[in-house]
PDB file of N, CA and C in Angstrom:
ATOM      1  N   UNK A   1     -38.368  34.552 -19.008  1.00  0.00           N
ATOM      2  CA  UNK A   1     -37.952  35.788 -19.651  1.00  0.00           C
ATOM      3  C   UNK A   1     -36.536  36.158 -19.208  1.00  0.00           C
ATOM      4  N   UNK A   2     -36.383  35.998 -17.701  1.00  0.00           N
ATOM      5  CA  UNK A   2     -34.562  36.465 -17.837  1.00  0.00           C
ATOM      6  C   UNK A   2     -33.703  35.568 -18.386  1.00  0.00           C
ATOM      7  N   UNK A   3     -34.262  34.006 -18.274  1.00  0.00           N
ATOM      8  CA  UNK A   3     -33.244  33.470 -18.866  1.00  0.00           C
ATOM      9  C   UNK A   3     -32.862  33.363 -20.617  1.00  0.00           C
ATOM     10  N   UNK A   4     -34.247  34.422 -21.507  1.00  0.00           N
ATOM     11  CA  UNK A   4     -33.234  35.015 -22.514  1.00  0.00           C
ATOM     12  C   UNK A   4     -32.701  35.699 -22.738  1.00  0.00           C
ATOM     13  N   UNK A   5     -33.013  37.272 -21.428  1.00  0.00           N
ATOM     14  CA  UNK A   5     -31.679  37.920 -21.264  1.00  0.00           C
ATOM     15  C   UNK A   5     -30.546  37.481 -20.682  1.00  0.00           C
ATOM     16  N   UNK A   6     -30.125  36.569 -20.449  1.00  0.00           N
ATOM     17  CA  UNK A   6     -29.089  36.287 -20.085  1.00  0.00           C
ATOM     18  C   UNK A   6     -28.318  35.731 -20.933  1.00  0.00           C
ATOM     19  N   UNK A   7     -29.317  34.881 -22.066  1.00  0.00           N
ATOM     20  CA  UNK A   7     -28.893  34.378 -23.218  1.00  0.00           C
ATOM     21  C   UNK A   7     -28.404  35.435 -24.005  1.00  0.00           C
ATOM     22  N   UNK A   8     -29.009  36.704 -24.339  1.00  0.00           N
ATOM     23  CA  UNK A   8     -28.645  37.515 -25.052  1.00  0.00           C
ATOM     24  C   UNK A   8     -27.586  38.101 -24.671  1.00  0.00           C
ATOM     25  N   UNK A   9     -27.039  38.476 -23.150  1.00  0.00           N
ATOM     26  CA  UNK A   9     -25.886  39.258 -22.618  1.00  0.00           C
ATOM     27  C   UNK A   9     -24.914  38.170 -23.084  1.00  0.00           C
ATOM     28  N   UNK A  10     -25.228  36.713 -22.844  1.00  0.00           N
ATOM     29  CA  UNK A  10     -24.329  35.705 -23.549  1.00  0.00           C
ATOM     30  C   UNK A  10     -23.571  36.333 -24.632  1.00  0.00           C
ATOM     31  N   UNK A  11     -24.684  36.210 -25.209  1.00  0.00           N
ATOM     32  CA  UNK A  11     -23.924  36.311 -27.219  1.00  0.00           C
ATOM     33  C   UNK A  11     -23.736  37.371 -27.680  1.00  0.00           C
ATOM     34  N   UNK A  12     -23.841  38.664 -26.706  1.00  0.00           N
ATOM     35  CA  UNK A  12     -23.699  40.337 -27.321  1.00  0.00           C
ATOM     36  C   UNK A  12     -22.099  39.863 -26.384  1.00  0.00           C
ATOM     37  N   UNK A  13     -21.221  38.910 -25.728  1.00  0.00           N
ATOM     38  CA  UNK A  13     -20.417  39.112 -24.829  1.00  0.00           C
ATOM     39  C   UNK A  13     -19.308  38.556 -26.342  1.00  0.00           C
ATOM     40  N   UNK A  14     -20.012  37.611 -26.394  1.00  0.00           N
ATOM     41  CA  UNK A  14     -19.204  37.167 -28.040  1.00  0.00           C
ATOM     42  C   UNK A  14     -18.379  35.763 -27.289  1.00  0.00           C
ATOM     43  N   UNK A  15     -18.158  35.142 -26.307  1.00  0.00           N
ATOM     44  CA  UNK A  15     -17.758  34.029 -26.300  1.00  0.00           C
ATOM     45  C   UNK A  15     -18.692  33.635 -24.882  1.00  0.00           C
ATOM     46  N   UNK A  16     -18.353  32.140 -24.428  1.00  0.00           N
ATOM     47  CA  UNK A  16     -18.914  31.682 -23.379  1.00  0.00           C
ATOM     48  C   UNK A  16     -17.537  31.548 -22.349  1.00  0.00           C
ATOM     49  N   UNK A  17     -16.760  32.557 -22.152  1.00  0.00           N
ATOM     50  CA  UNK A  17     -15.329  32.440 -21.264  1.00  0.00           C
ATOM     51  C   UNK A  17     -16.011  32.318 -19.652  1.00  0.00           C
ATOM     52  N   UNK A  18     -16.839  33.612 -19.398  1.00  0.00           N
ATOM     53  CA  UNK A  18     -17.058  33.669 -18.335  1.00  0.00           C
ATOM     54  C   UNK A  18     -18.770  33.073 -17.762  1.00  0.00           C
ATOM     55  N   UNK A  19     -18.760  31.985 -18.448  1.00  0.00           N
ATOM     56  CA  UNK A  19     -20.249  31.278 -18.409  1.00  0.00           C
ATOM     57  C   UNK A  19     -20.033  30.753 -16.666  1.00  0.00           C
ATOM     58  N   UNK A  20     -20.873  30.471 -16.134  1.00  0.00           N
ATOM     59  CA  UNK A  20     -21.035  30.074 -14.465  1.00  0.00           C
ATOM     60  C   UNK A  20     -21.867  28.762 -14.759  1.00  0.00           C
ATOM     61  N   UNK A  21     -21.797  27.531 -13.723  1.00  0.00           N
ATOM     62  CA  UNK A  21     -23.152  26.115 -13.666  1.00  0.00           C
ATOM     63  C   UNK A  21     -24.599  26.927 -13.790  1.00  0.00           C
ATOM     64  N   UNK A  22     -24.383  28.258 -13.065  1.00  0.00           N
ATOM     65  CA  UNK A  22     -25.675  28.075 -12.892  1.00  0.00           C
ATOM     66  C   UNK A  22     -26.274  28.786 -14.040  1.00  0.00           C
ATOM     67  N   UNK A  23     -25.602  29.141 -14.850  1.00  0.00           N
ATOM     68  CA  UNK A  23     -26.328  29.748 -16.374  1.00  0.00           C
ATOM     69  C   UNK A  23     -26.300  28.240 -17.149  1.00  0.00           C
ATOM     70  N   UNK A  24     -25.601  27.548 -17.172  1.00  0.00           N
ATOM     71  CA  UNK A  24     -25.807  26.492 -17.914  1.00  0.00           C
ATOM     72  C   UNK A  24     -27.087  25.892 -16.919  1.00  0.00           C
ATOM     73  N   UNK A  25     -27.444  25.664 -16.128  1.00  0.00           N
ATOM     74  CA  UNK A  25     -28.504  24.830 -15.544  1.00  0.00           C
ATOM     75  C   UNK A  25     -29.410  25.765 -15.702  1.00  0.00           C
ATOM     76  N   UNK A  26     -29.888  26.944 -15.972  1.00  0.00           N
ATOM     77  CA  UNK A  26     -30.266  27.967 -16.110  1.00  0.00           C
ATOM     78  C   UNK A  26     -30.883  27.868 -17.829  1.00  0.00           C
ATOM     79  N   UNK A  27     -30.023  27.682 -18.450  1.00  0.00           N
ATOM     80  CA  UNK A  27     -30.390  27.677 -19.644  1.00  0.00           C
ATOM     81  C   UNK A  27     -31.117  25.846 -19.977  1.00  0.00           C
ATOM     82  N   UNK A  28     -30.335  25.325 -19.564  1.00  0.00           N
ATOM     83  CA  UNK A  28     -30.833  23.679 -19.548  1.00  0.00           C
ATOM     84  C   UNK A  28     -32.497  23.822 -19.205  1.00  0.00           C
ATOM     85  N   UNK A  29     -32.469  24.472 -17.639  1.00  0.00           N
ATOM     86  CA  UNK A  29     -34.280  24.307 -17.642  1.00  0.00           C
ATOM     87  C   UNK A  29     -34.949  25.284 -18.383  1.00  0.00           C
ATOM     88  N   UNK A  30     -34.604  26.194 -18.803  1.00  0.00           N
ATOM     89  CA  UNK A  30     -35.482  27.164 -20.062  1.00  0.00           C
ATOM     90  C   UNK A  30     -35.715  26.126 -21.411  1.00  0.00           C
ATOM     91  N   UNK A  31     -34.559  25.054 -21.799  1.00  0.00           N
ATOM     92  CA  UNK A  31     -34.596  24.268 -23.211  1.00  0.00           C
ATOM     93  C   UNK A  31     -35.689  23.462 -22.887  1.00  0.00           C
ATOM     94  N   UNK A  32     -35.829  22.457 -21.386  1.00  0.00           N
ATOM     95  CA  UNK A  32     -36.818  21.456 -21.013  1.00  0.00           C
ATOM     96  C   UNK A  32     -38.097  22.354 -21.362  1.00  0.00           C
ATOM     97  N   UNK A  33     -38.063  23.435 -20.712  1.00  0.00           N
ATOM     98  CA  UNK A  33     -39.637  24.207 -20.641  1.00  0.00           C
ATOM     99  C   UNK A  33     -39.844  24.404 -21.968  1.00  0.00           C
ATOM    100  N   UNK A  34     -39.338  23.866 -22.581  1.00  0.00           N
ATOM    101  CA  UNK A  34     -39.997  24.654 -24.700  1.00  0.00           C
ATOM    102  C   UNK A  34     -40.376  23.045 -25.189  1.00  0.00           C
ATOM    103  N   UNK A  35     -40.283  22.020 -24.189  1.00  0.00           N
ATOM    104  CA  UNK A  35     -40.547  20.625 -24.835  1.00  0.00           C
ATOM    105  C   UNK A  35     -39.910  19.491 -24.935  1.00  0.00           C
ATOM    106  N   UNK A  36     -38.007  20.096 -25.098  1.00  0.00           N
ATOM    107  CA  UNK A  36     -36.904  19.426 -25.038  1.00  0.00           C
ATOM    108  C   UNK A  36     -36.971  18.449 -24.265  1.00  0.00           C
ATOM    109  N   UNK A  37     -36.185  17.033 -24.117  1.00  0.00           N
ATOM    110  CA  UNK A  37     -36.065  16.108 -23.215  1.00  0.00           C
ATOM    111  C   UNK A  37     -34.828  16.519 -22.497  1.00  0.00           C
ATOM    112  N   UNK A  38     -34.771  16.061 -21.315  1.00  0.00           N
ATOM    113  CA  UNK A  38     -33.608  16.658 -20.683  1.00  0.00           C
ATOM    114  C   UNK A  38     -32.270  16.038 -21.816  1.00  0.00           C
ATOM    115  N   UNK A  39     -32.064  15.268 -22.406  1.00  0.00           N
ATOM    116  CA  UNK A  39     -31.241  14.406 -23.097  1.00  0.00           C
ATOM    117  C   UNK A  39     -30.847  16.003 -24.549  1.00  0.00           C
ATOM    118  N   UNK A  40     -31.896  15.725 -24.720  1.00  0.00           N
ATOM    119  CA  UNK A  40     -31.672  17.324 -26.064  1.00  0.00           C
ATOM    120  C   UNK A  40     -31.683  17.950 -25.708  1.00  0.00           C
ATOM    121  N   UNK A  41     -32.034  18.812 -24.710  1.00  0.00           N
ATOM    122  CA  UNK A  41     -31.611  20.038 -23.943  1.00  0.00           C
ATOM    123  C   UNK A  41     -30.065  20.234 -23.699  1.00  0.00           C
ATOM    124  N   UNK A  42     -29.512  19.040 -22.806  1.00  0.00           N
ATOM    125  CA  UNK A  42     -28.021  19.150 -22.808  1.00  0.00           C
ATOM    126  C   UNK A  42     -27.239  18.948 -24.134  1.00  0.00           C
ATOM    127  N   UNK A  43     -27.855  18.044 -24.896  1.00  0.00           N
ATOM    128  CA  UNK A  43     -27.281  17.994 -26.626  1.00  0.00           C
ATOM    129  C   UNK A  43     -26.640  19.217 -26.766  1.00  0.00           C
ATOM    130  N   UNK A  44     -28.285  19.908 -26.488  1.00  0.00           N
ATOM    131  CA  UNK A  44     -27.971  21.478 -27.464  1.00  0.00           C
ATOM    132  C   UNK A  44     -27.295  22.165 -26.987  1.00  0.00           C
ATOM    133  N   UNK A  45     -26.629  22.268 -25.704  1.00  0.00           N
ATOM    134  CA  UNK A  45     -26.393  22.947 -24.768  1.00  0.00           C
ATOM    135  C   UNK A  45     -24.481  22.947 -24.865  1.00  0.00           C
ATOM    136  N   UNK A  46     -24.407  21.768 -25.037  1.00  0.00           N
ATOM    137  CA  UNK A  46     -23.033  20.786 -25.617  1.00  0.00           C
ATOM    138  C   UNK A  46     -22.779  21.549 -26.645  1.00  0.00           C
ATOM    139  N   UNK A  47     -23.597  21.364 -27.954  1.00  0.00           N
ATOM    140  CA  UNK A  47     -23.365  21.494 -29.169  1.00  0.00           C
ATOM    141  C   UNK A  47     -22.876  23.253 -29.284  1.00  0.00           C
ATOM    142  N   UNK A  48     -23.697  24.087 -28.807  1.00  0.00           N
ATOM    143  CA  UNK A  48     -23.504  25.484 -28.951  1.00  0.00           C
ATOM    144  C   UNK A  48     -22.240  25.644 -28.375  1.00  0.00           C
ATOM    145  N   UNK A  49     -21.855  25.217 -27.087  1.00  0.00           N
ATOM    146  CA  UNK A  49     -20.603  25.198 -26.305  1.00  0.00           C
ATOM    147  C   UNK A  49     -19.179  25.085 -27.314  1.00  0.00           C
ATOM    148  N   UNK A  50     -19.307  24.224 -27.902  1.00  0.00           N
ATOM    149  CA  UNK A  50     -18.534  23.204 -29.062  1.00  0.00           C
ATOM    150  C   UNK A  50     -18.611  24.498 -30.283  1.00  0.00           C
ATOM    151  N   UNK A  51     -18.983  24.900 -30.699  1.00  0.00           N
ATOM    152  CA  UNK A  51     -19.276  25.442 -31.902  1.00  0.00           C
ATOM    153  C   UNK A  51     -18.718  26.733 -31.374  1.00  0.00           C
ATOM    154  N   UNK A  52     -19.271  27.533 -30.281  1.00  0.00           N
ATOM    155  CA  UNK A  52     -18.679  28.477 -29.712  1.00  0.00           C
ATOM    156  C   UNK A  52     -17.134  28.668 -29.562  1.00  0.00           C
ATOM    157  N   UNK A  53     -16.521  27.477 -29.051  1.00  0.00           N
ATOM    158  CA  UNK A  53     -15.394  27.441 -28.979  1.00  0.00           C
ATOM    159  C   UNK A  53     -14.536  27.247 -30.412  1.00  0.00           C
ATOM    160  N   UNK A  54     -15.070  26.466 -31.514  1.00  0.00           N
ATOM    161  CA  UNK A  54     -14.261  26.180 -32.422  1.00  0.00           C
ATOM    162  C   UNK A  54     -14.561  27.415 -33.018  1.00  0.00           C
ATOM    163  N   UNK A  55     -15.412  28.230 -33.114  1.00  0.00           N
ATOM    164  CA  UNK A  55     -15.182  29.817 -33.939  1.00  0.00           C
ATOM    165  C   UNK A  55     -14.956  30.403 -32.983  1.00  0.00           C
ATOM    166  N   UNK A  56     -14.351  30.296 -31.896  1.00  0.00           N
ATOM    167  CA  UNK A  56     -14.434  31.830 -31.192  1.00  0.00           C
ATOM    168  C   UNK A  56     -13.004  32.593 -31.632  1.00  0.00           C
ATOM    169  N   UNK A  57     -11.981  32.132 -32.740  1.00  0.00           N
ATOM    170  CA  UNK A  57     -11.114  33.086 -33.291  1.00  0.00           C
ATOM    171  C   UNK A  57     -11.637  33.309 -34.541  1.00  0.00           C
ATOM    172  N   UNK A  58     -12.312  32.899 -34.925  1.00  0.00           N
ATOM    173  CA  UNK A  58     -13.431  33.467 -36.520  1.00  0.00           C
ATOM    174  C   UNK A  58     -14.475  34.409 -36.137  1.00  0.00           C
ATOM    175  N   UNK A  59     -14.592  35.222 -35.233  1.00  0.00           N
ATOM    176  CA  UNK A  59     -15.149  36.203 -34.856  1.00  0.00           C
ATOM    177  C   UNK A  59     -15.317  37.656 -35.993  1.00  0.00           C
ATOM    178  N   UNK A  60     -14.122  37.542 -36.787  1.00  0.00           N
ATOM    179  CA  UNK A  60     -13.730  39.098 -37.098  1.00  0.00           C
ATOM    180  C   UNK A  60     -13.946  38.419 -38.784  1.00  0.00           C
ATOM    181  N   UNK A  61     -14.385  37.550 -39.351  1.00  0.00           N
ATOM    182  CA  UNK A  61     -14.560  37.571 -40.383  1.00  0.00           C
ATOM    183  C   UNK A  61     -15.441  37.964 -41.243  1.00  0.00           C
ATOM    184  N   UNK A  62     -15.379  38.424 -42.190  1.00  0.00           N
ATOM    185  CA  UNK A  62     -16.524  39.143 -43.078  1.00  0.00           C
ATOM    186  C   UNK A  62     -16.867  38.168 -44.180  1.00  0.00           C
ATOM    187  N   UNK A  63     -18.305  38.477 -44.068  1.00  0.00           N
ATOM    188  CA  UNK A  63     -19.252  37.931 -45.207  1.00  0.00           C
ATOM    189  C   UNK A  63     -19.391  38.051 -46.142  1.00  0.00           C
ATOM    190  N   UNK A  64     -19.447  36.928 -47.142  1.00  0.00           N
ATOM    191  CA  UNK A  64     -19.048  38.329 -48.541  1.00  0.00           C
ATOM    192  C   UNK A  64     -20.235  37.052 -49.597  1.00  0.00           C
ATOM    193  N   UNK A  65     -20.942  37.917 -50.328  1.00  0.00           N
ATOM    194  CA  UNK A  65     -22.101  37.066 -51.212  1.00  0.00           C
ATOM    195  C   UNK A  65     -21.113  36.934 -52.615  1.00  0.00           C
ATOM    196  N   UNK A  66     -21.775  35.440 -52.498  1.00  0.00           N
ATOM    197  CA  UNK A  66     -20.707  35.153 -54.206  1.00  0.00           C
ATOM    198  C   UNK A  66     -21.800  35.238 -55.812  1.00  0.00           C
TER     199      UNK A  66
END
């Protein structure tokens, strides 16, 4: 349970600037405990990192339905 509040203070923070090892190892063993192999756990862990960073100046854009 804290380690999805921590997830959540994560993403209400809006980037991963001030992330620490031990939230990433932190979050790594919360992904194993849902089933993940340690191998996809870090995948995912990578992947959000990656994605985080390539939008983190697309923050302020608006949604618009076509």
């Amino acid at each position: 349970m804290r380690d999805n509040l921590e997830i959540e203070k994560a993403s209400e923070q809006g980037s991963f600037d001030d992330i620490t090892e031990n939230e990433i190892l932190g979050l790594w063993g919360s992904l194993k405990s849902t089933g993940l192999s340690a191998e996809e756990a870090w995948n995912a862990i990578v992947t959000g990192l990656a994605l985080d960073m390539a939008f983190a100046g697309k923050r302020n854009c608006k949604w618009t339905e076509h």
